[in-house]
N, C-alpha and C. Protein backbone atom coordinates (compact mmCIF):
# COMPACT_ATOMS: atom_id res chain seq x y z
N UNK A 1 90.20 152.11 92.44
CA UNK A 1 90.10 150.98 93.35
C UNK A 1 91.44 150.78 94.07
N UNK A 2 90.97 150.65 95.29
CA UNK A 2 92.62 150.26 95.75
C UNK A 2 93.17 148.83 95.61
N UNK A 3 94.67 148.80 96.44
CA UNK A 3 95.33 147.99 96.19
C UNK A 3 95.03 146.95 97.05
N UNK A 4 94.80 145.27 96.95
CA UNK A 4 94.27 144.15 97.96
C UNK A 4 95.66 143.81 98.74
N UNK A 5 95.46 144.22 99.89
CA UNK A 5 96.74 143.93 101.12
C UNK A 5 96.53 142.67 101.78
N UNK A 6 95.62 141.42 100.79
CA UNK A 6 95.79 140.33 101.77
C UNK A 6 95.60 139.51 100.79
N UNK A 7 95.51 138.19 101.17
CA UNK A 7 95.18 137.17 100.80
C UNK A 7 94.37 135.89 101.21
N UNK A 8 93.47 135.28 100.84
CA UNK A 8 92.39 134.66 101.26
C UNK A 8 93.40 133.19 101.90
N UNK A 9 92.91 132.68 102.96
CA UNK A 9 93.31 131.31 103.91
C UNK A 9 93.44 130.16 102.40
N UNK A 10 92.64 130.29 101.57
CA UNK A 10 91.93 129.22 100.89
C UNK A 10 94.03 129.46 99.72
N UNK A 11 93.90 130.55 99.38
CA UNK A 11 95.03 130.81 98.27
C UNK A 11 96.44 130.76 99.10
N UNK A 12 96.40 131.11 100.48
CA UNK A 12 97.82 130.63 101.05
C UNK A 12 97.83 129.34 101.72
N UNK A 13 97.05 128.77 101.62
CA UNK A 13 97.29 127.20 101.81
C UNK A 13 98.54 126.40 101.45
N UNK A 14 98.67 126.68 99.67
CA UNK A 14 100.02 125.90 99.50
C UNK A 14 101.46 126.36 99.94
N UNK A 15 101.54 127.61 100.62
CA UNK A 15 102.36 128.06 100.75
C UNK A 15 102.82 127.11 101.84
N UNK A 16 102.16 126.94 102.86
CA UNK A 16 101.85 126.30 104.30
C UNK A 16 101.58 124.63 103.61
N UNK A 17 102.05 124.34 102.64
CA UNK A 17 101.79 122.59 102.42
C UNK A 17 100.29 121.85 102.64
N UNK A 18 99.30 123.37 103.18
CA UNK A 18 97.98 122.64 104.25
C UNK A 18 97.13 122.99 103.03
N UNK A 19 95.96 121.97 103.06
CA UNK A 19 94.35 122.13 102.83
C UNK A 19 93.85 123.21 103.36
N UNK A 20 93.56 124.21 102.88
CA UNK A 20 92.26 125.44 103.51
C UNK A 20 91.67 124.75 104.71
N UNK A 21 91.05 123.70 104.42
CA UNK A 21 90.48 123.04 105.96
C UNK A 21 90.96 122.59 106.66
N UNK A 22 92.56 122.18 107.15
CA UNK A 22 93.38 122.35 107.42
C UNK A 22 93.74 123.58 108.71
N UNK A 23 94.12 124.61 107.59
CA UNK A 23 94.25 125.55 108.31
C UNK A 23 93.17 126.00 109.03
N UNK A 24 91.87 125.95 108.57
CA UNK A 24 90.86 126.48 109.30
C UNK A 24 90.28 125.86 110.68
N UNK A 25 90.86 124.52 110.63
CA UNK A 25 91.01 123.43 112.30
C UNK A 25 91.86 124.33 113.36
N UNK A 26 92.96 124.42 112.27
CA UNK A 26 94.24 125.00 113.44
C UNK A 26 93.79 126.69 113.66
N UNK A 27 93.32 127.67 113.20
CA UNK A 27 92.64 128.66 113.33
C UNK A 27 91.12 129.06 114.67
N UNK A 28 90.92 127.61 114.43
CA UNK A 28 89.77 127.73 115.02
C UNK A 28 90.21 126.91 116.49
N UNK A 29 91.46 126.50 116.33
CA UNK A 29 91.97 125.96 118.27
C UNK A 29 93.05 127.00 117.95
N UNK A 30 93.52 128.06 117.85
CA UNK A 30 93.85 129.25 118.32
C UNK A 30 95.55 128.29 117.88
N UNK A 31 95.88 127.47 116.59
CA UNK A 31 97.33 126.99 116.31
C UNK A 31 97.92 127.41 115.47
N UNK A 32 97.20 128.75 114.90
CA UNK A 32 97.71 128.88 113.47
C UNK A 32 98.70 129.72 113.50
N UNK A 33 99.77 129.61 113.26
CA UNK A 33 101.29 130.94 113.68
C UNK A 33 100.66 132.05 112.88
N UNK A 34 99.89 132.41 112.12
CA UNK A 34 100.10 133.90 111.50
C UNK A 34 98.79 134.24 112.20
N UNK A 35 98.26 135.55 112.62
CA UNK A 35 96.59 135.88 112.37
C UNK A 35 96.16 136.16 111.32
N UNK A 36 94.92 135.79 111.24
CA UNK A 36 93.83 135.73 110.10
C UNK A 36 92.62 137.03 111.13
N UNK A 37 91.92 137.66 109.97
CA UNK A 37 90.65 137.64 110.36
C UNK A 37 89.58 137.49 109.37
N UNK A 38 88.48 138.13 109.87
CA UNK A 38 87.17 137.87 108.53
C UNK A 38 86.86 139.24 107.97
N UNK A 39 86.76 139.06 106.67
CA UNK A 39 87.01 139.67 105.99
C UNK A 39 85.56 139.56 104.98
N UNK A 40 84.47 139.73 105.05
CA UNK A 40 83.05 139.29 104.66
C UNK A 40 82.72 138.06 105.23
N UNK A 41 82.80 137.17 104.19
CA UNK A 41 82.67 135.78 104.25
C UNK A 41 83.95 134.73 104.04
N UNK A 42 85.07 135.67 104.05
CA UNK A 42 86.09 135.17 103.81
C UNK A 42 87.01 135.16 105.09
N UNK A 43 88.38 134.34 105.62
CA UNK A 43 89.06 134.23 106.12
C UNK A 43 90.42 134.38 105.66
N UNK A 44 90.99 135.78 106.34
CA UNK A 44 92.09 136.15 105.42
C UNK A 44 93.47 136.59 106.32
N UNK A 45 94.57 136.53 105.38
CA UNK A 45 95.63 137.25 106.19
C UNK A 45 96.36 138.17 105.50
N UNK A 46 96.94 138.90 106.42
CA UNK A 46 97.29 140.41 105.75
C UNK A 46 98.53 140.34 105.40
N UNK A 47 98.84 140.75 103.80
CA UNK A 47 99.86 140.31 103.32
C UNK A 47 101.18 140.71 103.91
N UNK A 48 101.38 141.58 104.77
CA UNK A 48 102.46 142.44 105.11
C UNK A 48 102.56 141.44 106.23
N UNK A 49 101.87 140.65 106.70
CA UNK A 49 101.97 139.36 108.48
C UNK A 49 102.70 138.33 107.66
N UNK A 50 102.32 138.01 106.58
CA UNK A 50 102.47 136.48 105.74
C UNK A 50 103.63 136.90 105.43
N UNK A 51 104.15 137.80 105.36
CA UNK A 51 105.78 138.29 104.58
C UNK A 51 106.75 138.55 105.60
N UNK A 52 106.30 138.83 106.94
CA UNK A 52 106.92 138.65 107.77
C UNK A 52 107.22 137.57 108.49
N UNK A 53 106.13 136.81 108.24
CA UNK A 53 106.45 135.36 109.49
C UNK A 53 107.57 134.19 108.08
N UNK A 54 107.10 134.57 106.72
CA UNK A 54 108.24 133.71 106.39
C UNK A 54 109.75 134.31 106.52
N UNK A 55 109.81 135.53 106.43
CA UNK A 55 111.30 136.26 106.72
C UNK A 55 111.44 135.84 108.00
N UNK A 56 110.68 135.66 109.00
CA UNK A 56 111.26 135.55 110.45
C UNK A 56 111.90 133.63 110.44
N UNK A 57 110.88 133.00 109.36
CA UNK A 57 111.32 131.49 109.42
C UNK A 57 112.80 131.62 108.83
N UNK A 58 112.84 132.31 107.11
CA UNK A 58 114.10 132.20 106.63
C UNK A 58 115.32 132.69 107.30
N UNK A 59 114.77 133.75 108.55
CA UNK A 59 116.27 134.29 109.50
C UNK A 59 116.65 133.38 110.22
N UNK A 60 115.36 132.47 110.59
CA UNK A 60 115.59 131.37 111.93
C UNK A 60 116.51 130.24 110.79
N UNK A 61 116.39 130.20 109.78
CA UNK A 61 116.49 128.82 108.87
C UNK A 61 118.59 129.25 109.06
N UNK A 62 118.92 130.45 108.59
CA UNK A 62 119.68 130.50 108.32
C UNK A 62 120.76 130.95 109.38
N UNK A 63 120.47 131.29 110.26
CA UNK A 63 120.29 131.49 111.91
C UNK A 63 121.10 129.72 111.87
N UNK A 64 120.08 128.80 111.73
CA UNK A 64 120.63 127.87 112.44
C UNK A 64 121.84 127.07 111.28
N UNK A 65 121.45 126.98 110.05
CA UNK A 65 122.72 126.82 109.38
C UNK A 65 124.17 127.34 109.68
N UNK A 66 124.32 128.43 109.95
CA UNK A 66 125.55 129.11 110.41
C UNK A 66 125.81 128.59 111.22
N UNK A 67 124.73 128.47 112.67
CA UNK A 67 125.68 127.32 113.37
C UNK A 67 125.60 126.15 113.10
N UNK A 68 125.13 125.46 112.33
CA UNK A 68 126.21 124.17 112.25
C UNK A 68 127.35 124.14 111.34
N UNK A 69 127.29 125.05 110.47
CA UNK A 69 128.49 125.42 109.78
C UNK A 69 129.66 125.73 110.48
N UNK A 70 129.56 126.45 112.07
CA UNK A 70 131.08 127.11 112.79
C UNK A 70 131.01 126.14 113.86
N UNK A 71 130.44 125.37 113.95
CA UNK A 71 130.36 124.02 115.64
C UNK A 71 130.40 122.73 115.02
């Protein structure tokens, strides 16, 4: 069996502070920063997107610490 490269909307919810239904509002008016697609009956995102958009937050996070640290 292979290896599962994603994770269901419903299980990365807390990551994102949101309710599954929640996210599935902002999904469905085109607000949700990562893509999802469907995946049976499920709504999912691909773990290698979800690992990138928080590395891109923690570069931005620390990105902006530095400058207020040198200004």
């Amino acid at each position: 069996m292979s290896e599962v490269t994603w994770i269901s909307v419903t299980d990365a919810a807390p990551q994102f502070g949101m309710t599954p239904g929640a996210i599935m509002n902002l999904i469905s008016r085109n607000k949700f920063p990562v893509p999802t697609y469907k995946l049976g009956k499920k709504r999912v995102i691909d773990l290698t997107v979800l690992q990138a958009f928080f590395e891109a937050k923690k570069a931005e996070g620390l990105s902006r610490l530095a400058k207020s640290m040198n200004g």
